[in-house]
PDB file of N, CA and C in Angstrom:
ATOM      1  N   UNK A   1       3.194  -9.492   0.665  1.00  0.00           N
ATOM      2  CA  UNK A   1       1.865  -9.533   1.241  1.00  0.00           C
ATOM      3  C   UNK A   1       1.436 -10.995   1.320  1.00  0.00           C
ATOM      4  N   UNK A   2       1.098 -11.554   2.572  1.00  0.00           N
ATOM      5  CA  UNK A   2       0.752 -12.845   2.567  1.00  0.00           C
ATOM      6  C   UNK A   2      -0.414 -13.141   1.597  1.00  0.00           C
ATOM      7  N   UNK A   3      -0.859 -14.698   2.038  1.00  0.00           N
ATOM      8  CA  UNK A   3      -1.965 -15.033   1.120  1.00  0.00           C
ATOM      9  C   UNK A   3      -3.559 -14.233   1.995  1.00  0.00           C
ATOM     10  N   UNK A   4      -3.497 -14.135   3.113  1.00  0.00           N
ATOM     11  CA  UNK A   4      -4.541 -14.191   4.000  1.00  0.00           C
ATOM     12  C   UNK A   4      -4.859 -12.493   3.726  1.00  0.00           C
ATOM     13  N   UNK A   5      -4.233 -11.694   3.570  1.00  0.00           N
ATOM     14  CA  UNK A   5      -4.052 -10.048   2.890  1.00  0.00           C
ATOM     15  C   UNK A   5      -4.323 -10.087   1.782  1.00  0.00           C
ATOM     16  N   UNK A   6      -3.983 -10.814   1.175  1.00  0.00           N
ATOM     17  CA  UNK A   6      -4.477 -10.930  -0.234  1.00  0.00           C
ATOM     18  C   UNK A   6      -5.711 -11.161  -0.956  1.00  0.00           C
ATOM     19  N   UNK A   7      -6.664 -12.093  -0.160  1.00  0.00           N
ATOM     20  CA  UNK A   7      -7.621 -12.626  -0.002  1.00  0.00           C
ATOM     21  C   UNK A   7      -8.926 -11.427   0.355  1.00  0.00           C
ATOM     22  N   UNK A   8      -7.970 -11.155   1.198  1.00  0.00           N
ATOM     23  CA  UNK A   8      -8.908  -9.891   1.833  1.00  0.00           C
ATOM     24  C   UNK A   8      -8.947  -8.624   1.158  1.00  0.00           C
ATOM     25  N   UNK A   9      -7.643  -8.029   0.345  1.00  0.00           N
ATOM     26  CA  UNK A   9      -8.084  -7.043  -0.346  1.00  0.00           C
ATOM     27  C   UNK A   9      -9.084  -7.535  -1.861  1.00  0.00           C
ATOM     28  N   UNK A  10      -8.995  -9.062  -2.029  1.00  0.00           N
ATOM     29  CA  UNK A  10      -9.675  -9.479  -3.123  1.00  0.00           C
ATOM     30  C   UNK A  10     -11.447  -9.185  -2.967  1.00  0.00           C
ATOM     31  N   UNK A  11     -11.579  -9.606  -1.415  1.00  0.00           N
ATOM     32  CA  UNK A  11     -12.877  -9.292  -1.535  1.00  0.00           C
ATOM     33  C   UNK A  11     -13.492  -8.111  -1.325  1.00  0.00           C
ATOM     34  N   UNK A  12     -12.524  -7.307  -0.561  1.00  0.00           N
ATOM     35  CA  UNK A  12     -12.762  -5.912  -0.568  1.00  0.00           C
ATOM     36  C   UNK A  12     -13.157  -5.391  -1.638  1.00  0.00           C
ATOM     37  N   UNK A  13     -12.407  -5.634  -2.850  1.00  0.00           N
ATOM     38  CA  UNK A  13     -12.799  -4.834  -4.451  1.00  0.00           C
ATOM     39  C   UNK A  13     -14.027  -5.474  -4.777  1.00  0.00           C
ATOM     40  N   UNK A  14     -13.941  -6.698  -4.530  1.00  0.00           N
ATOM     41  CA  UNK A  14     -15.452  -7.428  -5.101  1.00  0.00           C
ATOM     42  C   UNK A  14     -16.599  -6.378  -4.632  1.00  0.00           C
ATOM     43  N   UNK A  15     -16.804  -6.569  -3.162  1.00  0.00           N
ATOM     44  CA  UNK A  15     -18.010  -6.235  -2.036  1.00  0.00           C
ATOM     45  C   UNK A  15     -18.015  -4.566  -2.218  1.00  0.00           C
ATOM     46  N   UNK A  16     -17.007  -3.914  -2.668  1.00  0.00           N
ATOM     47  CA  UNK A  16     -17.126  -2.497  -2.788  1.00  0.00           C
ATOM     48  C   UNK A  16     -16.689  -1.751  -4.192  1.00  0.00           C
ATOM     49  N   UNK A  17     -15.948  -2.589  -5.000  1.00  0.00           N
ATOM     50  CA  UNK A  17     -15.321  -2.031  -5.968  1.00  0.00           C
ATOM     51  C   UNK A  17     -13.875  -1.293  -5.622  1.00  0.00           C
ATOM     52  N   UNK A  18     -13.031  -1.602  -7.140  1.00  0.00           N
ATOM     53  CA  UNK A  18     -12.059  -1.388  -6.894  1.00  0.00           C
ATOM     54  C   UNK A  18     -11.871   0.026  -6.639  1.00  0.00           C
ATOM     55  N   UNK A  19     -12.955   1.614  -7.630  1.00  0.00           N
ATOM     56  CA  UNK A  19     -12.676   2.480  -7.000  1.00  0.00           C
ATOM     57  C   UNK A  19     -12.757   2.920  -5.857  1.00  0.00           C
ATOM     58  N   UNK A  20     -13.299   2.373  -5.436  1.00  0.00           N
ATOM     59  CA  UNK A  20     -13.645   2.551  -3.984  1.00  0.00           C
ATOM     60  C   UNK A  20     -12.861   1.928  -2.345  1.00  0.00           C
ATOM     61  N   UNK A  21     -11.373   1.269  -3.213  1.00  0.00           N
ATOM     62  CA  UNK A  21     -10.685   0.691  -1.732  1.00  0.00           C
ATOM     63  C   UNK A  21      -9.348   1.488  -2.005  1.00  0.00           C
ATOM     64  N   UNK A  22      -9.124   1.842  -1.052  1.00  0.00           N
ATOM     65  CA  UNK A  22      -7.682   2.333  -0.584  1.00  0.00           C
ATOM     66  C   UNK A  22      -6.434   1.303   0.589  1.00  0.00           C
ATOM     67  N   UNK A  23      -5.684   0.729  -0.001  1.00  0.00           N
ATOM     68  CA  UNK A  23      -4.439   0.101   0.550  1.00  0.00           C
ATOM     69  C   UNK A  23      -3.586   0.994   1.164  1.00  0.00           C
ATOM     70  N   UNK A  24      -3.645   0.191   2.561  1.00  0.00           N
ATOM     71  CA  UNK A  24      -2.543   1.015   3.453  1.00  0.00           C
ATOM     72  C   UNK A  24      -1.480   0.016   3.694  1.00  0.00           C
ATOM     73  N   UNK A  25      -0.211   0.323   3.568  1.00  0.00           N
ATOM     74  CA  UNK A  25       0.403  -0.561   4.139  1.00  0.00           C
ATOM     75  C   UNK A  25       1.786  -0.066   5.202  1.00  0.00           C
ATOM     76  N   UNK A  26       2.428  -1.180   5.851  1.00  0.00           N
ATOM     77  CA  UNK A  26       3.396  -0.460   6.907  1.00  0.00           C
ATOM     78  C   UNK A  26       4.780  -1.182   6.856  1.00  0.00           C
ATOM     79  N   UNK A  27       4.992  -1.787   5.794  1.00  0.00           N
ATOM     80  CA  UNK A  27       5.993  -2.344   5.608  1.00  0.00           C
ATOM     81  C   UNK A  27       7.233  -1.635   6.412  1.00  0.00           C
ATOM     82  N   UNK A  28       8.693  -2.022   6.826  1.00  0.00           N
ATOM     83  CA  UNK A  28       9.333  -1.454   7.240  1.00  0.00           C
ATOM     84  C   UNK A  28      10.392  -1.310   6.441  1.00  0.00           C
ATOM     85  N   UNK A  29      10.745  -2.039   5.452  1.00  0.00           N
ATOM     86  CA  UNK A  29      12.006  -1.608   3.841  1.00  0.00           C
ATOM     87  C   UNK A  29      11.129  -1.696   2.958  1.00  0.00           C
ATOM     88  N   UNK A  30      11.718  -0.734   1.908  1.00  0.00           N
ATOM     89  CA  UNK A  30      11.236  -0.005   0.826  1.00  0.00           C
ATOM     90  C   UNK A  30      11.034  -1.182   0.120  1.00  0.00           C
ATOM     91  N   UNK A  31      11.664  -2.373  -0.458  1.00  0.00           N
ATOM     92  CA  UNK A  31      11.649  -3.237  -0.912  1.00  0.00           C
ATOM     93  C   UNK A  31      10.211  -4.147  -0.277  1.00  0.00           C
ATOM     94  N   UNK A  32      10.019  -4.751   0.477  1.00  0.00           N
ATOM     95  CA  UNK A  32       8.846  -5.112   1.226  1.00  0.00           C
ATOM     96  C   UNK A  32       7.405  -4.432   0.713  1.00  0.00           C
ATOM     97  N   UNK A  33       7.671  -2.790   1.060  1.00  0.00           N
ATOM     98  CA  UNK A  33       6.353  -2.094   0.892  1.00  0.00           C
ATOM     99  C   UNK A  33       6.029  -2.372  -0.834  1.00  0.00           C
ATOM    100  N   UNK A  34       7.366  -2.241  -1.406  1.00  0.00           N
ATOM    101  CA  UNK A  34       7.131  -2.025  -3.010  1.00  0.00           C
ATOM    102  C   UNK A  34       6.399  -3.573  -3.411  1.00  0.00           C
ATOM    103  N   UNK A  35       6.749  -4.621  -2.769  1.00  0.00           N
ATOM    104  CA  UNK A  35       5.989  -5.778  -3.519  1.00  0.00           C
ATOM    105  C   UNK A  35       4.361  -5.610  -3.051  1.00  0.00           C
ATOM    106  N   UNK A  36       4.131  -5.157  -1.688  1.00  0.00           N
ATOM    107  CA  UNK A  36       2.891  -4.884  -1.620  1.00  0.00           C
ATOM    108  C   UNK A  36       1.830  -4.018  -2.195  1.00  0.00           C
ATOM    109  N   UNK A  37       2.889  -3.009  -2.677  1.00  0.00           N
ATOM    110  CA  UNK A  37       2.409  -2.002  -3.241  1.00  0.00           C
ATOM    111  C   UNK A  37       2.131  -2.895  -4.542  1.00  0.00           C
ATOM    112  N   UNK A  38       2.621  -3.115  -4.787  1.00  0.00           N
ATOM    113  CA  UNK A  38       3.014  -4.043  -7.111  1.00  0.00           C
ATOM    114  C   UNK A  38       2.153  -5.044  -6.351  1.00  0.00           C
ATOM    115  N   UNK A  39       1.445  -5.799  -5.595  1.00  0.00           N
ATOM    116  CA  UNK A  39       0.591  -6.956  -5.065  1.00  0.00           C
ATOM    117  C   UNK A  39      -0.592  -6.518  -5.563  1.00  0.00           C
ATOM    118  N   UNK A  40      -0.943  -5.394  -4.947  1.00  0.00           N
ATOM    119  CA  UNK A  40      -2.409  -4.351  -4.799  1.00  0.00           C
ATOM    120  C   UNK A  40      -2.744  -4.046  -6.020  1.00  0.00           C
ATOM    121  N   UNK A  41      -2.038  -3.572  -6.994  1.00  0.00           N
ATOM    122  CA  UNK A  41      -1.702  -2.376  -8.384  1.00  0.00           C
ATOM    123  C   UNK A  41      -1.686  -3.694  -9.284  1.00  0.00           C
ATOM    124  N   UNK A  42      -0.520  -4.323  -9.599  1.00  0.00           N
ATOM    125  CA  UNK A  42      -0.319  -5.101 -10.685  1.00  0.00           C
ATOM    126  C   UNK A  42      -0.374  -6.111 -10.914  1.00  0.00           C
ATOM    127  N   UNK A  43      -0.512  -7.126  -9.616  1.00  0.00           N
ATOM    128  CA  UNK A  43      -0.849  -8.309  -9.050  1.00  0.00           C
ATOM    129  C   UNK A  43       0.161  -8.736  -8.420  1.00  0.00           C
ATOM    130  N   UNK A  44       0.015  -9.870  -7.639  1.00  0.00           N
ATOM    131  CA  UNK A  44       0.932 -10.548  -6.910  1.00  0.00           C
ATOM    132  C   UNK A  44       2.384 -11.046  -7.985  1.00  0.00           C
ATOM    133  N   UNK A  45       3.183 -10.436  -7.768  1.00  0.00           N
ATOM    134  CA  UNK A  45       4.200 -10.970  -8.511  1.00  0.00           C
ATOM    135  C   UNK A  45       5.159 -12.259  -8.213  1.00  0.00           C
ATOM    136  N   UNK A  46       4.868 -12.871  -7.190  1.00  0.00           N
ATOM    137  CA  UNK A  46       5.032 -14.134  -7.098  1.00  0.00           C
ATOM    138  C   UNK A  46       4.326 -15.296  -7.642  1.00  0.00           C
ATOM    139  N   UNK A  47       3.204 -14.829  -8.541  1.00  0.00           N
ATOM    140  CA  UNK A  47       2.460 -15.704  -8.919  1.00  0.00           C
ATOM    141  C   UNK A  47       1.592 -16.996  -7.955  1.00  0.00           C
ATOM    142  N   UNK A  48       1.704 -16.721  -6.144  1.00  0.00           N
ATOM    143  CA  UNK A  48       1.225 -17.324  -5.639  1.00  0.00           C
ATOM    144  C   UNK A  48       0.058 -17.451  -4.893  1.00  0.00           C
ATOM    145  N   UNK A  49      -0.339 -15.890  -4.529  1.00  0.00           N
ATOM    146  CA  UNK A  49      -1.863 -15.845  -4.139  1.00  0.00           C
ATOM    147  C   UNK A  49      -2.685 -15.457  -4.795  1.00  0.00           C
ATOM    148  N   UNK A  50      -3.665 -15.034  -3.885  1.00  0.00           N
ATOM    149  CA  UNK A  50      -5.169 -14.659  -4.973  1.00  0.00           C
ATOM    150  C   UNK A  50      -5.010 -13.805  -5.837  1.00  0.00           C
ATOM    151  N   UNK A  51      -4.253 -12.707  -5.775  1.00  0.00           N
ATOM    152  CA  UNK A  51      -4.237 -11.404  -6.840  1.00  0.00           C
ATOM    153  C   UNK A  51      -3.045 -11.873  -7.818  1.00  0.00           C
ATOM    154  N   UNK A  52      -2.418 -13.279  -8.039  1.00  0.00           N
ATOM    155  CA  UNK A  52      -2.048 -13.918  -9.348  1.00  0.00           C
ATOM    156  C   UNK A  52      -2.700 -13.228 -10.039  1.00  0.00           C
ATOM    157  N   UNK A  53      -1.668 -12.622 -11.437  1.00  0.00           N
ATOM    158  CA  UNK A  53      -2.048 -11.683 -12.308  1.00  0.00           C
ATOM    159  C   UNK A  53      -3.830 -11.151 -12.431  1.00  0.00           C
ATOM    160  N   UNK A  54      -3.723 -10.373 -11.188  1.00  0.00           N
ATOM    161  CA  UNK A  54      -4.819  -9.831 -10.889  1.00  0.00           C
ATOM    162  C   UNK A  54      -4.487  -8.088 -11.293  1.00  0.00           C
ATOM    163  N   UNK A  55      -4.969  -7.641 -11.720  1.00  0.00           N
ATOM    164  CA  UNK A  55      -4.141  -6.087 -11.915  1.00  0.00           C
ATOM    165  C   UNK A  55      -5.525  -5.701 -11.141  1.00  0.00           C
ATOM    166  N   UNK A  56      -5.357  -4.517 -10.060  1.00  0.00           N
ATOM    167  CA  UNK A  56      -6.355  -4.251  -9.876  1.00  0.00           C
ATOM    168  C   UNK A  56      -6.315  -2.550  -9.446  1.00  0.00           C
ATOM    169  N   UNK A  57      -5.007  -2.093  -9.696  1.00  0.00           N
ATOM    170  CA  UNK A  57      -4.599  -1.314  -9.927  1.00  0.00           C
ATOM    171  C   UNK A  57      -4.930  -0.265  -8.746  1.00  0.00           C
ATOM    172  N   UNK A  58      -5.295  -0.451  -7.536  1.00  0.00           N
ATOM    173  CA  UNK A  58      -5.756   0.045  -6.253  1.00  0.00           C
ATOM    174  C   UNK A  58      -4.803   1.424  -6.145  1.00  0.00           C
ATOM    175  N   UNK A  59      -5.565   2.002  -5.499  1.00  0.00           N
ATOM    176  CA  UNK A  59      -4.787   3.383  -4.763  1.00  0.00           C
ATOM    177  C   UNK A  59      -3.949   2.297  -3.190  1.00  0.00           C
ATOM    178  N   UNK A  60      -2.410   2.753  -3.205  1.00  0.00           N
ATOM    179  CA  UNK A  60      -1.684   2.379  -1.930  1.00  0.00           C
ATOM    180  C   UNK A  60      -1.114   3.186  -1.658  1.00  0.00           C
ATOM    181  N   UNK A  61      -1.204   3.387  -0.448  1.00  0.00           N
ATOM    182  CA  UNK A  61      -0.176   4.440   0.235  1.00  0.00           C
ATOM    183  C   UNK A  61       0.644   3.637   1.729  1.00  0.00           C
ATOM    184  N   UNK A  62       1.903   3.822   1.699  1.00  0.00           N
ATOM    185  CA  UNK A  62       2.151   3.549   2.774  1.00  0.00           C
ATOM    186  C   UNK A  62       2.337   4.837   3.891  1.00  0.00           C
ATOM    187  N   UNK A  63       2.429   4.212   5.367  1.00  0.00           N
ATOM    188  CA  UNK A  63       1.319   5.555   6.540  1.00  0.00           C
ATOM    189  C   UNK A  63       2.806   6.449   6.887  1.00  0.00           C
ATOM    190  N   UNK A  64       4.076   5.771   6.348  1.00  0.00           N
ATOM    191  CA  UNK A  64       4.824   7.072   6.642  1.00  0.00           C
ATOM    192  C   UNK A  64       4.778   8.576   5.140  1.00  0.00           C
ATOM    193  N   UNK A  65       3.986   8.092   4.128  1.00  0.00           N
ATOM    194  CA  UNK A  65       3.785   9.293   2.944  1.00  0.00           C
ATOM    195  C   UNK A  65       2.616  10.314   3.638  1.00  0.00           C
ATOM    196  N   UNK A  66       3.062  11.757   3.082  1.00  0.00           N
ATOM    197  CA  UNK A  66       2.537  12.837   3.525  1.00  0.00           C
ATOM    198  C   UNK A  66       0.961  12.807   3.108  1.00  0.00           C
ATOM    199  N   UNK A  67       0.691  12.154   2.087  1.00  0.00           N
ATOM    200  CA  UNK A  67      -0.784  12.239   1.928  1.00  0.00           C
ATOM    201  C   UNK A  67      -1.534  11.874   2.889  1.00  0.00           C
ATOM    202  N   UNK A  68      -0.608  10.585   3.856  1.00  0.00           N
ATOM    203  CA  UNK A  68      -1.430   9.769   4.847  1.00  0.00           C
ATOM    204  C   UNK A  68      -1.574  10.427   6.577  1.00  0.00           C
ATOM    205  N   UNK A  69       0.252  10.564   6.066  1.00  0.00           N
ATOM    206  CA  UNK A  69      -0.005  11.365   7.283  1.00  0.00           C
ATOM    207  C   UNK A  69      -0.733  12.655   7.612  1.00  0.00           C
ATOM    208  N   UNK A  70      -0.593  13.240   6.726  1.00  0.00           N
ATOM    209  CA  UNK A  70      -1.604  14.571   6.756  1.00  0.00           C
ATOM    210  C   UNK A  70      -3.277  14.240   6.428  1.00  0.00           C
ATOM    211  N   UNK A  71      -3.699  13.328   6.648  1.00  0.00           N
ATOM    212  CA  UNK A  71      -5.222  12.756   6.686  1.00  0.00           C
ATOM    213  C   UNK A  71      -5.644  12.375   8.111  1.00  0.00           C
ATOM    214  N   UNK A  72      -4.741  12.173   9.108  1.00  0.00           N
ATOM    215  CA  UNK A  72      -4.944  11.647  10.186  1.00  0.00           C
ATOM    216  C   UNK A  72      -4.513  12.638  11.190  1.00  0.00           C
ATOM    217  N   UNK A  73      -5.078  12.338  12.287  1.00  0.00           N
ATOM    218  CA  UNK A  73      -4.977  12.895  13.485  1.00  0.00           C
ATOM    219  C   UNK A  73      -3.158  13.158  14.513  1.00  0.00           C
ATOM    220  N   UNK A  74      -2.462  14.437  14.721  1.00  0.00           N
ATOM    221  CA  UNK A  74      -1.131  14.367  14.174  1.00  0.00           C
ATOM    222  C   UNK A  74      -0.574  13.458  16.098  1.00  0.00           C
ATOM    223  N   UNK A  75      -1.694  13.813  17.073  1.00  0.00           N
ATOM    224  CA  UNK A  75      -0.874  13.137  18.134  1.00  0.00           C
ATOM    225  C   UNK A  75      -0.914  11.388  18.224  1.00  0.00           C
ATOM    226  N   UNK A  76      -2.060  10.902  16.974  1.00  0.00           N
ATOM    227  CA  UNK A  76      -2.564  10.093  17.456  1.00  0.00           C
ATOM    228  C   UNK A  76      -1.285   9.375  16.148  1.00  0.00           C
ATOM    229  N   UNK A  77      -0.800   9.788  14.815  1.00  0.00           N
ATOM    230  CA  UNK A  77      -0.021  10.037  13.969  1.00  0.00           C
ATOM    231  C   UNK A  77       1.578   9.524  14.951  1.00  0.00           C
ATOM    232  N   UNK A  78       2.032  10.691  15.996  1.00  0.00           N
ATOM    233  CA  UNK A  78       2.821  10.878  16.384  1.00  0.00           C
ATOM    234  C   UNK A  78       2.834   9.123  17.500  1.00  0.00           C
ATOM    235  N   UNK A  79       2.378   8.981  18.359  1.00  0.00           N
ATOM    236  CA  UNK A  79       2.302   7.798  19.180  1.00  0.00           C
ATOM    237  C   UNK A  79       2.254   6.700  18.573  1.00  0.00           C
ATOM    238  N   UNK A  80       1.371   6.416  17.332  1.00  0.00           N
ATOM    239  CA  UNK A  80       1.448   5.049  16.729  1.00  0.00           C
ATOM    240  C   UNK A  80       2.746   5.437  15.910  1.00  0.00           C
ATOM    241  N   UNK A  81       3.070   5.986  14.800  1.00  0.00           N
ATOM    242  CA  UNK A  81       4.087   6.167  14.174  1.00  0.00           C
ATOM    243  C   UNK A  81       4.947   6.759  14.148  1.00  0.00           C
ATOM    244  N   UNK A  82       5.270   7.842  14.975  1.00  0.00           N
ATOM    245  CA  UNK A  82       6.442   8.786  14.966  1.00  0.00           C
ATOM    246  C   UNK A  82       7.609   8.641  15.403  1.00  0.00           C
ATOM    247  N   UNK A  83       8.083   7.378  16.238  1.00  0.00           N
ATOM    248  CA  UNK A  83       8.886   6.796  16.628  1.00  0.00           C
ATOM    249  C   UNK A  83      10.051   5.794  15.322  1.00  0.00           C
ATOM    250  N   UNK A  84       8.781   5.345  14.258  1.00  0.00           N
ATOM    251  CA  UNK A  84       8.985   4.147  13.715  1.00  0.00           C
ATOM    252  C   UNK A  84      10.036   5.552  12.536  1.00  0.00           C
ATOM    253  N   UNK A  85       9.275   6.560  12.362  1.00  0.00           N
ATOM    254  CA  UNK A  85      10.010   7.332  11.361  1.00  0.00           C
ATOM    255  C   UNK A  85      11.306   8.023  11.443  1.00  0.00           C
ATOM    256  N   UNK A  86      11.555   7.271  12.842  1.00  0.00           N
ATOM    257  CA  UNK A  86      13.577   7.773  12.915  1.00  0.00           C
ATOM    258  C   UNK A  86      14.164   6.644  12.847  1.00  0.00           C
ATOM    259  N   UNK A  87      13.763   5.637  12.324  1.00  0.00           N
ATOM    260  CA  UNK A  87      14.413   4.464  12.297  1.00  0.00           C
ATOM    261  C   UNK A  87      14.448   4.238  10.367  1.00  0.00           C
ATOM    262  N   UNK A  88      13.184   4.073   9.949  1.00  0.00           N
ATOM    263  CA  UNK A  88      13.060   3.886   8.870  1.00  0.00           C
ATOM    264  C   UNK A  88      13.473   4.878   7.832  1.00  0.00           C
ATOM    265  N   UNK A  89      13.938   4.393   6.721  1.00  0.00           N
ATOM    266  CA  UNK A  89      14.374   5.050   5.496  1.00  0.00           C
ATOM    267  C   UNK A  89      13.280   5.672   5.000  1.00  0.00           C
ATOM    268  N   UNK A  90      12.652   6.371   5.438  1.00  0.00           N
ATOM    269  CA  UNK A  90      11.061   7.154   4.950  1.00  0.00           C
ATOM    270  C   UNK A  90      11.580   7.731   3.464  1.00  0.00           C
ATOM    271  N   UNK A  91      12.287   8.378   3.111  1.00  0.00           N
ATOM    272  CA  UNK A  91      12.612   8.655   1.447  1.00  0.00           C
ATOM    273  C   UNK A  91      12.638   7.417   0.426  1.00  0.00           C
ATOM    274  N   UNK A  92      13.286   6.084   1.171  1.00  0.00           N
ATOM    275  CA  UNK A  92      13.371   4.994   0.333  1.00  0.00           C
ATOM    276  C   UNK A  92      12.189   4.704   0.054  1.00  0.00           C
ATOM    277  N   UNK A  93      11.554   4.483   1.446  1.00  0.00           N
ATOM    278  CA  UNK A  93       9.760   4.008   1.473  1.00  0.00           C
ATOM    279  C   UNK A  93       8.935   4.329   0.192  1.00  0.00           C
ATOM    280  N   UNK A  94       8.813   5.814   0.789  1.00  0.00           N
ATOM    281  CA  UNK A  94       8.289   7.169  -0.286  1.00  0.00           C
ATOM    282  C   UNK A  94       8.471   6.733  -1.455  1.00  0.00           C
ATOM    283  N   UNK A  95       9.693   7.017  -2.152  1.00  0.00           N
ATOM    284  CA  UNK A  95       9.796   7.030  -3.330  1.00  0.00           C
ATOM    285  C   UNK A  95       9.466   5.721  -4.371  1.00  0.00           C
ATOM    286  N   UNK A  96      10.052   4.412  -3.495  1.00  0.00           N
ATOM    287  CA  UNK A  96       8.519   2.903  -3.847  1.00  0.00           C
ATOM    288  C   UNK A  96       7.462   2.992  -4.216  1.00  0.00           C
ATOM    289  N   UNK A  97       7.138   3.384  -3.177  1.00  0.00           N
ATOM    290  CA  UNK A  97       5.910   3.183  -2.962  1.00  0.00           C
ATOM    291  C   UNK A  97       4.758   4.157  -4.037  1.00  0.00           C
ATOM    292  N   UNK A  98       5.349   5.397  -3.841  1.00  0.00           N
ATOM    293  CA  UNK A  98       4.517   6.288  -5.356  1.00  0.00           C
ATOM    294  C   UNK A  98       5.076   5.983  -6.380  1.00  0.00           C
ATOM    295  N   UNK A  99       6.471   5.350  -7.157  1.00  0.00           N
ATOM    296  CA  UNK A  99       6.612   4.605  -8.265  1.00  0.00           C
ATOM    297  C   UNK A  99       5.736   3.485  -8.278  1.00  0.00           C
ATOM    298  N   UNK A 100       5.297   2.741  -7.604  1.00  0.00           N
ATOM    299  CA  UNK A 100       4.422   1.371  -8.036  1.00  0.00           C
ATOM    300  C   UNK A 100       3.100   2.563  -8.432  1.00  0.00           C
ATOM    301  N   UNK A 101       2.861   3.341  -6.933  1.00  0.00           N
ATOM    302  CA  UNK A 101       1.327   3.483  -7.280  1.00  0.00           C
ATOM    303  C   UNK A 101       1.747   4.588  -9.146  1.00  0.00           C
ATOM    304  N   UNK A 102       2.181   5.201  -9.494  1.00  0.00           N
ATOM    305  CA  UNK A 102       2.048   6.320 -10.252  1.00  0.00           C
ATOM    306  C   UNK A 102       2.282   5.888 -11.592  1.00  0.00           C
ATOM    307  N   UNK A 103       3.127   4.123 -11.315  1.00  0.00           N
ATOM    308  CA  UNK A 103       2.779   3.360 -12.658  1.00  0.00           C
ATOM    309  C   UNK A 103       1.878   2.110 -13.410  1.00  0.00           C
ATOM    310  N   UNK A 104       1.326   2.012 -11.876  1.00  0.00           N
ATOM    311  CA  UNK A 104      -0.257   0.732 -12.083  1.00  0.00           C
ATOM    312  C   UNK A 104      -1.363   1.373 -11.064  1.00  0.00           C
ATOM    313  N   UNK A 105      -1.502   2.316 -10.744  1.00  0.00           N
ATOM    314  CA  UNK A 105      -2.817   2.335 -10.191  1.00  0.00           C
ATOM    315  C   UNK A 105      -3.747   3.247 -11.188  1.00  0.00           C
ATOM    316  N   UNK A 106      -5.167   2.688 -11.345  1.00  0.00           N
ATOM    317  CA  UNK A 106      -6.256   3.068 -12.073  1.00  0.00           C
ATOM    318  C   UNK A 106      -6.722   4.317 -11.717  1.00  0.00           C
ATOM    319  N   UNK A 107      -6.466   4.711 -10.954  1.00  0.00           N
ATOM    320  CA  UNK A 107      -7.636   5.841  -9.666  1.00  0.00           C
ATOM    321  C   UNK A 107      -6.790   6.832  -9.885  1.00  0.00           C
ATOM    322  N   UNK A 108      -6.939   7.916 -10.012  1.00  0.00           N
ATOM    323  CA  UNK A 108      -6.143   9.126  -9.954  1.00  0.00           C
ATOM    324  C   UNK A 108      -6.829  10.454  -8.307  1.00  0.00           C
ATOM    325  N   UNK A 109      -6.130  10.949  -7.396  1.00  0.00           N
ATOM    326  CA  UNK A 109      -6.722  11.256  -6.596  1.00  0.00           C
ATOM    327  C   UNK A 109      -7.154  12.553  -6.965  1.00  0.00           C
TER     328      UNK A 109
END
């Protein structure tokens, strides 16, 4: 997650609180999504942007998991993303992505 994402989910928690923000992300390898995911949740693990050991333990989901997709609208689902999900390792994704959230996020849904 760059610095400029970072910044921005920082003030998001400020201006609304942390229970109150939900991280989406669209990474395309499981590896990618998982640092964003561990960015959001446990802090930046590069030690280089704003959420430097920031734990803030956010709810993340990335938009190919069923929670997300089943929240949204399925043609509008299907045109932005349904293409991207025969390419991508959606199980690798998945399974990242709810290990970060199911071992640092604060929020339980």
């Amino acid at each position: 997650m760059d610095l400029e994402n970072q910044k921005r989910v920082k003030e998001a928690t400020e201006k609304y609180g942390e229970e109150n923000v939900i991280v989406l992300i669209g990474g395309a390898e499981a590896e990618a999504a998982g640092l964003a995911a561990e960015t959001v949740t446990a802090g930046d693990p590069t030690f280089a942007g704003p959420l430097a050991g920031v734990q803030l333990g956010l709810r993340v989901y990335h938009v190919v998991e069923p929670e997300f997709k089943e929240a949204v609208d399925p043609d509008v689902y299907d045109e932005q993303i349904g293409m991207m999900e025969m390419v991508l390792d959606v199980d690798e994704i998945i399974e990242e992505v709810k290990g970060i959230r199911d071992e640092f996020c604060k929020f339980n849904d």
